[in-house]
C-alpha atoms as a PDB file:
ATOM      1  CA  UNK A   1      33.358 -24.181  26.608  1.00  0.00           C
ATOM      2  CA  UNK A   2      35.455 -23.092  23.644  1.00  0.00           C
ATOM      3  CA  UNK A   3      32.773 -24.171  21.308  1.00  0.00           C
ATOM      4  CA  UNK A   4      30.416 -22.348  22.887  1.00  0.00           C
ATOM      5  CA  UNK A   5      32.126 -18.997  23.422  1.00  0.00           C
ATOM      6  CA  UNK A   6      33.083 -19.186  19.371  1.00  0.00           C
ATOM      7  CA  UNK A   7      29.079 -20.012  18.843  1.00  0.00           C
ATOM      8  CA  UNK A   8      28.702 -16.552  20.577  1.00  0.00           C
ATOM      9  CA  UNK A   9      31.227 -14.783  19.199  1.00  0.00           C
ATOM     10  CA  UNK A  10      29.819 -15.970  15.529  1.00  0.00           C
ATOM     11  CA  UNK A  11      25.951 -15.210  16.330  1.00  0.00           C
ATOM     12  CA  UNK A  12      27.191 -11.910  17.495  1.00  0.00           C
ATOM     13  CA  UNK A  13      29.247 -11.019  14.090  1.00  0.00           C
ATOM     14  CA  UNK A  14      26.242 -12.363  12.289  1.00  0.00           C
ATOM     15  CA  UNK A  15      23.935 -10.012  13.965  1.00  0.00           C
ATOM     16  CA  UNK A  16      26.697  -7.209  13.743  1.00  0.00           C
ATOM     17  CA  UNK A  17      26.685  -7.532   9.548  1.00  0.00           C
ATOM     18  CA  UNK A  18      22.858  -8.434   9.192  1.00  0.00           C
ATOM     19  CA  UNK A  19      22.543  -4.828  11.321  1.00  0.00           C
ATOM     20  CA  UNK A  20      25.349  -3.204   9.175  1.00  0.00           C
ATOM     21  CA  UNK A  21      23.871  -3.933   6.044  1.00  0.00           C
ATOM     22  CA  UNK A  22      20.595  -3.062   7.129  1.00  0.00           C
ATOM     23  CA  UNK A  23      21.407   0.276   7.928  1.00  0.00           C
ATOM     24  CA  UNK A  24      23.317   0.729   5.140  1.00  0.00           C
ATOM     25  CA  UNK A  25      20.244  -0.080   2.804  1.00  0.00           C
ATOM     26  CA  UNK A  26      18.145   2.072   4.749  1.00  0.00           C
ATOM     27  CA  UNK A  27      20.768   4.854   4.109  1.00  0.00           C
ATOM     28  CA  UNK A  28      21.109   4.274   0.347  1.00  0.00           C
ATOM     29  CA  UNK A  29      17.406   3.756   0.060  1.00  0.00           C
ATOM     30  CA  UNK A  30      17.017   7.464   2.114  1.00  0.00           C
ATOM     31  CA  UNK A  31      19.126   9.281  -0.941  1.00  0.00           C
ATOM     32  CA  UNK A  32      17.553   7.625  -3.432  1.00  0.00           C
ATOM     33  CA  UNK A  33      14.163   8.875  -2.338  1.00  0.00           C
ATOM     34  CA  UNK A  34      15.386  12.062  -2.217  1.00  0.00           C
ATOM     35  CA  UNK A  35      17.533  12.069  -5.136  1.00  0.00           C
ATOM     36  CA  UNK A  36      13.871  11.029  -7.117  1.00  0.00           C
ATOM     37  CA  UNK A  37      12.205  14.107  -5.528  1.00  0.00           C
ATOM     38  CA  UNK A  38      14.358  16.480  -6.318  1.00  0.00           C
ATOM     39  CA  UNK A  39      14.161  15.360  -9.973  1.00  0.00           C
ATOM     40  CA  UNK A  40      10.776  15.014 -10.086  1.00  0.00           C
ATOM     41  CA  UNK A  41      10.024  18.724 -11.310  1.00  0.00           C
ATOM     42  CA  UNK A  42      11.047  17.208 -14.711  1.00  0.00           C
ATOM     43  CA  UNK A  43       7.593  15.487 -14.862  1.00  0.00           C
ATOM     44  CA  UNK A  44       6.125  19.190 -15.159  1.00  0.00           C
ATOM     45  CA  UNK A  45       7.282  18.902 -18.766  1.00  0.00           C
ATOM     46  CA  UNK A  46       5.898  15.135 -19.322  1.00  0.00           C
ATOM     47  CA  UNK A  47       2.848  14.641 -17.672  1.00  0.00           C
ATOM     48  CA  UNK A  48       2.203  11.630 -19.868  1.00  0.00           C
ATOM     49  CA  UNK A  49       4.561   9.800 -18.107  1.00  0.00           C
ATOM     50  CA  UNK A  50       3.227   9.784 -15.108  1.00  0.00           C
ATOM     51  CA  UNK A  51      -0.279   9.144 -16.981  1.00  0.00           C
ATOM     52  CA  UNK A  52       0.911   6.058 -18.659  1.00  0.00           C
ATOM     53  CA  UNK A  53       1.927   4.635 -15.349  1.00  0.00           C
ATOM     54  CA  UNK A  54      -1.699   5.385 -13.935  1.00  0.00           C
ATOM     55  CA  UNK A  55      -3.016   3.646 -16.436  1.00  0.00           C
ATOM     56  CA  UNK A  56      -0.367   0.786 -15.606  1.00  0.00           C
ATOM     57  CA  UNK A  57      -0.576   0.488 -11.538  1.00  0.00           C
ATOM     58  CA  UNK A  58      -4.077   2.248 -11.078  1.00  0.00           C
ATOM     59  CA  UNK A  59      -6.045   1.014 -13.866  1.00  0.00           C
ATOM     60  CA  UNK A  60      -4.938  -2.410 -14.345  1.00  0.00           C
ATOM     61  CA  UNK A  61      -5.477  -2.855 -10.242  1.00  0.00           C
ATOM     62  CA  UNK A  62      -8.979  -1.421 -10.192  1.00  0.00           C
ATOM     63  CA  UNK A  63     -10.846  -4.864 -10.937  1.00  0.00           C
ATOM     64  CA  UNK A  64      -9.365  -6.698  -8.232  1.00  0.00           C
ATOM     65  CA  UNK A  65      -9.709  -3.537  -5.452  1.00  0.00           C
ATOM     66  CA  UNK A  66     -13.529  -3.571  -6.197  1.00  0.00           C
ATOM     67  CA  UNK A  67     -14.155  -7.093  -6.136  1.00  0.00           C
ATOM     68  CA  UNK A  68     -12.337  -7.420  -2.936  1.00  0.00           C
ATOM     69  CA  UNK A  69     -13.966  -4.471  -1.341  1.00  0.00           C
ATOM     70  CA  UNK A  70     -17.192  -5.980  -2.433  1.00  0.00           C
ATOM     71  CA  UNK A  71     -17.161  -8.989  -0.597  1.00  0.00           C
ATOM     72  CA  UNK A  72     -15.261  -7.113   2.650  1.00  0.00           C
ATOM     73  CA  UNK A  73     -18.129  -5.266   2.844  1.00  0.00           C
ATOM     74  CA  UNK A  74     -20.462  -8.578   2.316  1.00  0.00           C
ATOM     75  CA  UNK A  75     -18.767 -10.258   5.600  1.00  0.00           C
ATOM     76  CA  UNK A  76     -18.466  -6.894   7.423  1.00  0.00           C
ATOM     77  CA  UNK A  77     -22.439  -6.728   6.678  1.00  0.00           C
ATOM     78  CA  UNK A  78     -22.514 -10.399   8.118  1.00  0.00           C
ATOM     79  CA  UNK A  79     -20.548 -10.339  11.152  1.00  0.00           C
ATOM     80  CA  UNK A  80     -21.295  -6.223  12.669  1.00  0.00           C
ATOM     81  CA  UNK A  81     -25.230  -7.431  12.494  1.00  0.00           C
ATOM     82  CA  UNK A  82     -24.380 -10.418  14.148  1.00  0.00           C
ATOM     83  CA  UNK A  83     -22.182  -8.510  16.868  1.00  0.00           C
ATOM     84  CA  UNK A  84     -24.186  -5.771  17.082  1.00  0.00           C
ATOM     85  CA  UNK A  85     -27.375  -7.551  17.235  1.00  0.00           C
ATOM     86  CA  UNK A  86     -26.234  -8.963  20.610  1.00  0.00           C
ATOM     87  CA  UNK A  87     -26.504  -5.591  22.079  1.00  0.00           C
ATOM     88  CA  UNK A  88     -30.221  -4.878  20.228  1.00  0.00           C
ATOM     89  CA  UNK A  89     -28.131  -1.980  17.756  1.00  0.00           C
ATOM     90  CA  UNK A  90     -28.413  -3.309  14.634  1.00  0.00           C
ATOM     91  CA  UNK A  91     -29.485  -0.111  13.352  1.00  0.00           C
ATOM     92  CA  UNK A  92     -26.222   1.130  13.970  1.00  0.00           C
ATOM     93  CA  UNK A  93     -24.876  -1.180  11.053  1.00  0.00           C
ATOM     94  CA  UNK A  94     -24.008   1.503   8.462  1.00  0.00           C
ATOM     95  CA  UNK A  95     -22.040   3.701  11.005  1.00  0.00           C
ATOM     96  CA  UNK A  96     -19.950  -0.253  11.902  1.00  0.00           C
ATOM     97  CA  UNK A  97     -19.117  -1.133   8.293  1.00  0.00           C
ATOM     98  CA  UNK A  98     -18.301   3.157   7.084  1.00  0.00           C
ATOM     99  CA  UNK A  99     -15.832   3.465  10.296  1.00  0.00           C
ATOM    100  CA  UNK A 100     -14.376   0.180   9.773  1.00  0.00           C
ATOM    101  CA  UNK A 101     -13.539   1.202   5.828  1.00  0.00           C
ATOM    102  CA  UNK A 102     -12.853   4.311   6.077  1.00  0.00           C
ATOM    103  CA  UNK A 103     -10.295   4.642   8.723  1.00  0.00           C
ATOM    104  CA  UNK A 104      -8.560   0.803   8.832  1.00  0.00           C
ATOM    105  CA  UNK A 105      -9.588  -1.907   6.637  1.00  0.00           C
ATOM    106  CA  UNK A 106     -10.287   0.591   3.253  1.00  0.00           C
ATOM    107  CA  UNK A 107      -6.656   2.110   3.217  1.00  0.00           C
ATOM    108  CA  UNK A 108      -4.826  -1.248   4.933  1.00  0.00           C
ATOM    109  CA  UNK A 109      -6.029  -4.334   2.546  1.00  0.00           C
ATOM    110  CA  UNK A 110      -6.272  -1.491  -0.544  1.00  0.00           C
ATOM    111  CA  UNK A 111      -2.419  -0.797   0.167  1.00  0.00           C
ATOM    112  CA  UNK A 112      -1.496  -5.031   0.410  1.00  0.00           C
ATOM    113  CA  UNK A 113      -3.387  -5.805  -2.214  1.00  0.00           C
ATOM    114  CA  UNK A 114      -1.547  -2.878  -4.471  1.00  0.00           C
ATOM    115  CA  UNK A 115       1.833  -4.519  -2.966  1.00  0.00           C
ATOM    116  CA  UNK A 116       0.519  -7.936  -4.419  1.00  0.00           C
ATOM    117  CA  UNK A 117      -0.757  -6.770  -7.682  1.00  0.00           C
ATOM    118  CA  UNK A 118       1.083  -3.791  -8.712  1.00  0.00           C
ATOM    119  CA  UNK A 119       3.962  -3.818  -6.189  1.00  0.00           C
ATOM    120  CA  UNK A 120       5.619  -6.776  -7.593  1.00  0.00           C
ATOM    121  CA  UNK A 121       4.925  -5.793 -11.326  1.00  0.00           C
ATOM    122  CA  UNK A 122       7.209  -2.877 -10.464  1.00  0.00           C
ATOM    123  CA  UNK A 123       9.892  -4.850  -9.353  1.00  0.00           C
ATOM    124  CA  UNK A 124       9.941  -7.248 -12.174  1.00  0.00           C
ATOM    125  CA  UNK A 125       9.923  -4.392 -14.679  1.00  0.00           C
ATOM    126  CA  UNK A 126      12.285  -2.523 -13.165  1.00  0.00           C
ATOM    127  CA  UNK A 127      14.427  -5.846 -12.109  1.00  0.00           C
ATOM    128  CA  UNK A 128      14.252  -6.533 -15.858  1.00  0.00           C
ATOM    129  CA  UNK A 129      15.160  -3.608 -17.164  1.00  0.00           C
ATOM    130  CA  UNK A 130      18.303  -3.851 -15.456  1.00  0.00           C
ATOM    131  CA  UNK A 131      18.806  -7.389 -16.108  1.00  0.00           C
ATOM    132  CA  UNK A 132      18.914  -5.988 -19.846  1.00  0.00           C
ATOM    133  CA  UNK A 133      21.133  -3.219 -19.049  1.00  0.00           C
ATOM    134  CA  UNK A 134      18.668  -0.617 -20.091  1.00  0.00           C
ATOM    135  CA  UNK A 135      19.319   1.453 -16.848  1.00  0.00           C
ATOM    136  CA  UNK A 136      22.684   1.960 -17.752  1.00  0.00           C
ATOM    137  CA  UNK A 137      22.161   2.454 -21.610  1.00  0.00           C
ATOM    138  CA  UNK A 138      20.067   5.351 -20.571  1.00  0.00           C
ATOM    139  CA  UNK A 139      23.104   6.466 -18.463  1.00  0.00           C
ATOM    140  CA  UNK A 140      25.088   6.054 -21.588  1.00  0.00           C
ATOM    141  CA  UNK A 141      22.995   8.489 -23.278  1.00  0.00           C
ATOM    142  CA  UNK A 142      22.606  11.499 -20.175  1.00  0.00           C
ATOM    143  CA  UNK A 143      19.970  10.167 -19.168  1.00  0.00           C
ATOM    144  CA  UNK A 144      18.907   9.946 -15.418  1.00  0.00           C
ATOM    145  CA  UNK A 145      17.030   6.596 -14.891  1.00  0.00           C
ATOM    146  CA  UNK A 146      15.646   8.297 -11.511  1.00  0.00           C
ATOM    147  CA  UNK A 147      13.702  10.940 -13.307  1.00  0.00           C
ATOM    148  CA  UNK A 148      13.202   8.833 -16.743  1.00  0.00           C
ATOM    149  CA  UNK A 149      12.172   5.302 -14.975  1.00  0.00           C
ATOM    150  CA  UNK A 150      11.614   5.861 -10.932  1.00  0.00           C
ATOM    151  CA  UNK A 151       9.964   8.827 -10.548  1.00  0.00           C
ATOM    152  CA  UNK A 152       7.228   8.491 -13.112  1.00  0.00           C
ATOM    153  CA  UNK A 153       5.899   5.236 -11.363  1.00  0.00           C
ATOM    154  CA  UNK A 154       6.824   6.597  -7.534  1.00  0.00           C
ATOM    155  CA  UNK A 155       4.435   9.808  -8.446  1.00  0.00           C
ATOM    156  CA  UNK A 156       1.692   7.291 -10.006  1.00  0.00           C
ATOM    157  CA  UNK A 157       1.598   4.912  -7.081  1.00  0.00           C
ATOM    158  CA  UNK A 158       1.376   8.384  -4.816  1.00  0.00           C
ATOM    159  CA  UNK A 159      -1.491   9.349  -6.869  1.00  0.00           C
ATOM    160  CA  UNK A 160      -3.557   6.074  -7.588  1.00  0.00           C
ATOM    161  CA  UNK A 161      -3.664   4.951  -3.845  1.00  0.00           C
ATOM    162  CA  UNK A 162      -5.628   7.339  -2.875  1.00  0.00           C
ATOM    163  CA  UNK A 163      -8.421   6.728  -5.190  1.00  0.00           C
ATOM    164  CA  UNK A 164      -8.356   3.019  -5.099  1.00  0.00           C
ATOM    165  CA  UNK A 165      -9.115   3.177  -1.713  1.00  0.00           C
ATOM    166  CA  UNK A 166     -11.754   5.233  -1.903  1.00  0.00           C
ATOM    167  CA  UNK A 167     -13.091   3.390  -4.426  1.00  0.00           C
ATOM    168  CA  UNK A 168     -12.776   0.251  -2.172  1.00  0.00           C
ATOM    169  CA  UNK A 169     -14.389   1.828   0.895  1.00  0.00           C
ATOM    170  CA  UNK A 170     -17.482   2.881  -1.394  1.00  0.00           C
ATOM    171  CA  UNK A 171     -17.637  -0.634  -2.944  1.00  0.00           C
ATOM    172  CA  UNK A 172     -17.606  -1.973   0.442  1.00  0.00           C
ATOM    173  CA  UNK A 173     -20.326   0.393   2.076  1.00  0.00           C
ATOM    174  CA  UNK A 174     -22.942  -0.776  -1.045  1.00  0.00           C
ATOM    175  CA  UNK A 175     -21.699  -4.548  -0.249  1.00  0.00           C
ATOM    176  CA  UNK A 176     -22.665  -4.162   3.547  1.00  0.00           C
ATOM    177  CA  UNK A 177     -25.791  -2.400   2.591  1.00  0.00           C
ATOM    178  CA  UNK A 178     -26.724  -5.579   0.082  1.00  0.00           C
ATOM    179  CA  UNK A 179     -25.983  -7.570   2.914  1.00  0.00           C
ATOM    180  CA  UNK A 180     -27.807  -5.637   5.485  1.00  0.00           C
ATOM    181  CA  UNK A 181     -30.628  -3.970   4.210  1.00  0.00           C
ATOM    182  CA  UNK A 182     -31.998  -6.667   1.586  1.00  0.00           C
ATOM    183  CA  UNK A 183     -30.574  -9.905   2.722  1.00  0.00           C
ATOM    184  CA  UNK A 184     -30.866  -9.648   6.610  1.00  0.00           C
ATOM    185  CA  UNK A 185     -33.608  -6.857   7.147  1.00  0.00           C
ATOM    186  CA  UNK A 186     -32.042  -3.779   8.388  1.00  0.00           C
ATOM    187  CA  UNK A 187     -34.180  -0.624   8.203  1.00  0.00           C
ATOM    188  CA  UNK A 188     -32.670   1.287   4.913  1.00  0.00           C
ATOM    189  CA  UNK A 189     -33.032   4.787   6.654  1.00  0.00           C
ATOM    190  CA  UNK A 190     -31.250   3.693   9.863  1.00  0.00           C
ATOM    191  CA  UNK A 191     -28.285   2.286   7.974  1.00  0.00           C
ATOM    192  CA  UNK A 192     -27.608   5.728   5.454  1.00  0.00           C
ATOM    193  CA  UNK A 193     -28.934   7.954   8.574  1.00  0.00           C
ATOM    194  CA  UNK A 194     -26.287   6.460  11.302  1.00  0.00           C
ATOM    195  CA  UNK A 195     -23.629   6.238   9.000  1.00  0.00           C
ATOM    196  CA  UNK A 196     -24.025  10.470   7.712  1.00  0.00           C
ATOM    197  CA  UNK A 197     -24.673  11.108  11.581  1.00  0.00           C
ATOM    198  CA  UNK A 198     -21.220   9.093  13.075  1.00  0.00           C
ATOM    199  CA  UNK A 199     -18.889   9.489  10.337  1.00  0.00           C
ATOM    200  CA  UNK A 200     -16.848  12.652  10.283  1.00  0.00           C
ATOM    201  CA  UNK A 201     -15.391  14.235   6.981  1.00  0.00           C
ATOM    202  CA  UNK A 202     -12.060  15.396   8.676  1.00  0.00           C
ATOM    203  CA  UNK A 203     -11.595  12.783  11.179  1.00  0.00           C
ATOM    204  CA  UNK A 204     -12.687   9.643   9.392  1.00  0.00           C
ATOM    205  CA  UNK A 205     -12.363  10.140   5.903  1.00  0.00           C
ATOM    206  CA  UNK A 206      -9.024  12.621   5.755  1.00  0.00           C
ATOM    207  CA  UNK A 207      -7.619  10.504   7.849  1.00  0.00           C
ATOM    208  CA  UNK A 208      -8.305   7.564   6.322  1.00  0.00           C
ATOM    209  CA  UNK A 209      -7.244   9.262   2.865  1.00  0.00           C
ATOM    210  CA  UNK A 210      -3.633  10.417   4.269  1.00  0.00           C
ATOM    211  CA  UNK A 211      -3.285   6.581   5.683  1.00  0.00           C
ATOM    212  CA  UNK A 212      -3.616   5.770   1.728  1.00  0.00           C
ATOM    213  CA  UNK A 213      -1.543   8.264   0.385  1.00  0.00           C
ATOM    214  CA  UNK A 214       1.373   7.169   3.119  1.00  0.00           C
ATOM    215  CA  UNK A 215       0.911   3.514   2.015  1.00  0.00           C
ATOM    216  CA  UNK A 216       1.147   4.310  -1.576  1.00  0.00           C
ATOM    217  CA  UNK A 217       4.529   6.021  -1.141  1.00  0.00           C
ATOM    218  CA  UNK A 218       5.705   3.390   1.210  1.00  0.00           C
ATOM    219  CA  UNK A 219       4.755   0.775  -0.896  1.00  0.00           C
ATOM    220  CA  UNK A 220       5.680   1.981  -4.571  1.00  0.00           C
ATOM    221  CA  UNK A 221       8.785   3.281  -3.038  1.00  0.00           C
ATOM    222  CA  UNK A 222       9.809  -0.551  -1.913  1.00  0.00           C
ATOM    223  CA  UNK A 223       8.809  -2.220  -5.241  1.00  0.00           C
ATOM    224  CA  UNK A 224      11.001   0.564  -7.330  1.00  0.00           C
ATOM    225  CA  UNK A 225      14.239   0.160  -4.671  1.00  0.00           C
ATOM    226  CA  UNK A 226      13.694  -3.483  -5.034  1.00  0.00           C
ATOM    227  CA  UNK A 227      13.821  -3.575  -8.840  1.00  0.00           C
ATOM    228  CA  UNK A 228      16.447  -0.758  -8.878  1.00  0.00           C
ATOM    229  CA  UNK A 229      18.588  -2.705  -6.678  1.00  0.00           C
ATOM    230  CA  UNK A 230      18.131  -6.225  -7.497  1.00  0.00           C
ATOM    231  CA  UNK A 231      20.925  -8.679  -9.008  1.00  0.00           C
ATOM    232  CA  UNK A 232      20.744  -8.505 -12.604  1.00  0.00           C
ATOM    233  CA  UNK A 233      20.074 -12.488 -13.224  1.00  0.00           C
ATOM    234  CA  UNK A 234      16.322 -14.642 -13.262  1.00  0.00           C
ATOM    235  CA  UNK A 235      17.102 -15.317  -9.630  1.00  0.00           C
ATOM    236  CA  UNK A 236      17.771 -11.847  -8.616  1.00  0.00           C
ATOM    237  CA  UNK A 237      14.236 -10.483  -9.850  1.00  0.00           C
ATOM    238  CA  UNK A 238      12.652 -13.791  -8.105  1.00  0.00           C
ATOM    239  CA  UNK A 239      14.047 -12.469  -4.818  1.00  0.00           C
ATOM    240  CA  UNK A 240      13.418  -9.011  -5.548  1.00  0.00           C
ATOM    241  CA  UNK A 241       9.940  -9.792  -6.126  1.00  0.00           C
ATOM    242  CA  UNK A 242       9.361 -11.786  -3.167  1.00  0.00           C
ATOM    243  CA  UNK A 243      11.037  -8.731  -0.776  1.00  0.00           C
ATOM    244  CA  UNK A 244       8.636  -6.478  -2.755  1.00  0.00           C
ATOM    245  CA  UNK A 245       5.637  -8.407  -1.150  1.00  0.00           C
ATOM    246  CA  UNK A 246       7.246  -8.897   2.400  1.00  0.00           C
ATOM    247  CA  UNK A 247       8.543  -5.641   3.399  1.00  0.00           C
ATOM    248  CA  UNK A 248       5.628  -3.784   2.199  1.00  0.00           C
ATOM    249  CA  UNK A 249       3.203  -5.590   3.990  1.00  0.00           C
ATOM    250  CA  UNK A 250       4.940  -5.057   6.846  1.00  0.00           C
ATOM    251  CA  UNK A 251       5.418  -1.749   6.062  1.00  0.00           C
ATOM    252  CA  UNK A 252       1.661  -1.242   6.115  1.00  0.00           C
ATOM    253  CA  UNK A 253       0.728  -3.063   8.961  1.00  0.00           C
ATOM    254  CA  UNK A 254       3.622  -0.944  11.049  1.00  0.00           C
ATOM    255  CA  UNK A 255       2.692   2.604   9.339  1.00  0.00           C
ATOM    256  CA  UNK A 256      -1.008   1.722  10.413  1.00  0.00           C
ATOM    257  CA  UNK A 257      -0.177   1.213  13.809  1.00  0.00           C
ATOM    258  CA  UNK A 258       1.454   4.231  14.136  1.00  0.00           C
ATOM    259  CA  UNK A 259      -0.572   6.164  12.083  1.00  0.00           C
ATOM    260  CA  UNK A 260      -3.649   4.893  14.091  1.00  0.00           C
ATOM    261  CA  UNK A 261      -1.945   5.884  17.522  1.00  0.00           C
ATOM    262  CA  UNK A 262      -1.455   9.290  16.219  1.00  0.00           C
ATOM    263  CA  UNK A 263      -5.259  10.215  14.160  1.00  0.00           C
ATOM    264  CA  UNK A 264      -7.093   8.335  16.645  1.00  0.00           C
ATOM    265  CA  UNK A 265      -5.709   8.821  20.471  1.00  0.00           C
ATOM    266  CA  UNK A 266      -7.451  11.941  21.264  1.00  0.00           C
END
């Protein structure tokens, strides 16, 4: 009976800490943000920071975003004609691949894919840069890693989301069109003329575009923290990495659901 009641008493303090410390990060990681925002009127003066950083998350990210979409919109080609062809609407084909793009799968698998790719690139670089005591040789000179470092790659994440996905959601539409209209026999004018009918610009597409631009702060935000606040040895950055890629896909998947219940319940 002992054993058992100090079993409990143990789980319970272990849950206590692990809740502690969680809201303690949360709290830390809350100033930070805002500590980077407020600092980020500096950029005003360097735009080519934030440029450079573009290049580096945006650019660098763009082969493996269309590729992807590509072939999403191959097997969303495949399996709406098969669906829909149950039901004798295959026409409606274009208007099944555009929705699903533009309001889930364009801004959801754009966002983990930029967690994979760039997300943990950001970590390690920032991981390592601590690891080397950069951070704090730029404190030794007056100057603020937040607005020198952070800030930079936070506003380029913020800013190359939003046009990856819409570059994936485009790739995708011309890979379910390949799919549906050559390969399987779809009528060409159904598939543009259903999809311009059904999808709306504010409903479907805005909302679809604020979904990326959430996910892109969400996401960019994690890899920085992670990097900013991981252990400065080999093993630190490992872990740091690997939490990069966790939390921010279930970030997403938790910001979509939400997001979803609140564009899309009317």
């Amino acid at each position: 009976m002992n054993a058992f009641i100090n079993k409990t008493v143990d789980l319970l303090g272990d849950l206590g800490f692990y809740v502690r410390q969680t809201i303690t990060s949360l709290g830390y990681a809350s100033r930070m943000f805002f500590a980077v925002m407020a600092t980020s009127w500096q950029l005003v003066k360097r735009p080519r920071l934030v440029l450079d950083q573009i290049l580096f998350v945006g650019n660098h990210s763009f082969i493996i975003i269309t590729v992807s979409g590509l072939f999403v919109g191959f097997v969303l080609g495949l399996q709406g004609y098969y669906t829909l062809n149950r039901y004798g609407s295959e026409q409606a084909l274009g208007l099944l691949v555009a929705l699903s793009l533009t309001r889930e799968l364009g801004p959801v698998i754009t966002a983990l894919l930029f967690a994979g790719r760039a997300g943990t690139s950001l970590t390690a670089e920032i991981g390592l840069m601590k690891a080397g005591e950069q951070l704090s040789a730029m404190e030794m000179m007056a100057v603020n890693p937040l607005s020198r470092v952070i800030a930079p790659r936070l506003w380029a994440g913020m800013i190359s989301m939003p046009l990856l996905a819409t570059i994936f959601t485009a790739v995708g539409v011309v890979g379910g069109y390949l799919v549906g209209v050559p390969l399987i026999g779809v009528d060409s004018g159904a598939f543009w003329s259903q999809m311009q009918g059904g999808v709306d610009l504010f409903d479907d597409i805005g909302n679809g575009l604020i979904k990326s631009m959430v996910f892109g702060v969400a996401v960019t935000f994690i890899a920085l923290y992670q990097g900013y606040e991981a252990k400065p040895t080999p093993e630190g950055v490992s872990q740091a990495t690997t939490r990069t890629v966790v939390l921010s896909s279930l970030t997403v998947l938790a910001l979509d659901f939400l997001l979803t219940a609140l564009m899309f319940s009317n």
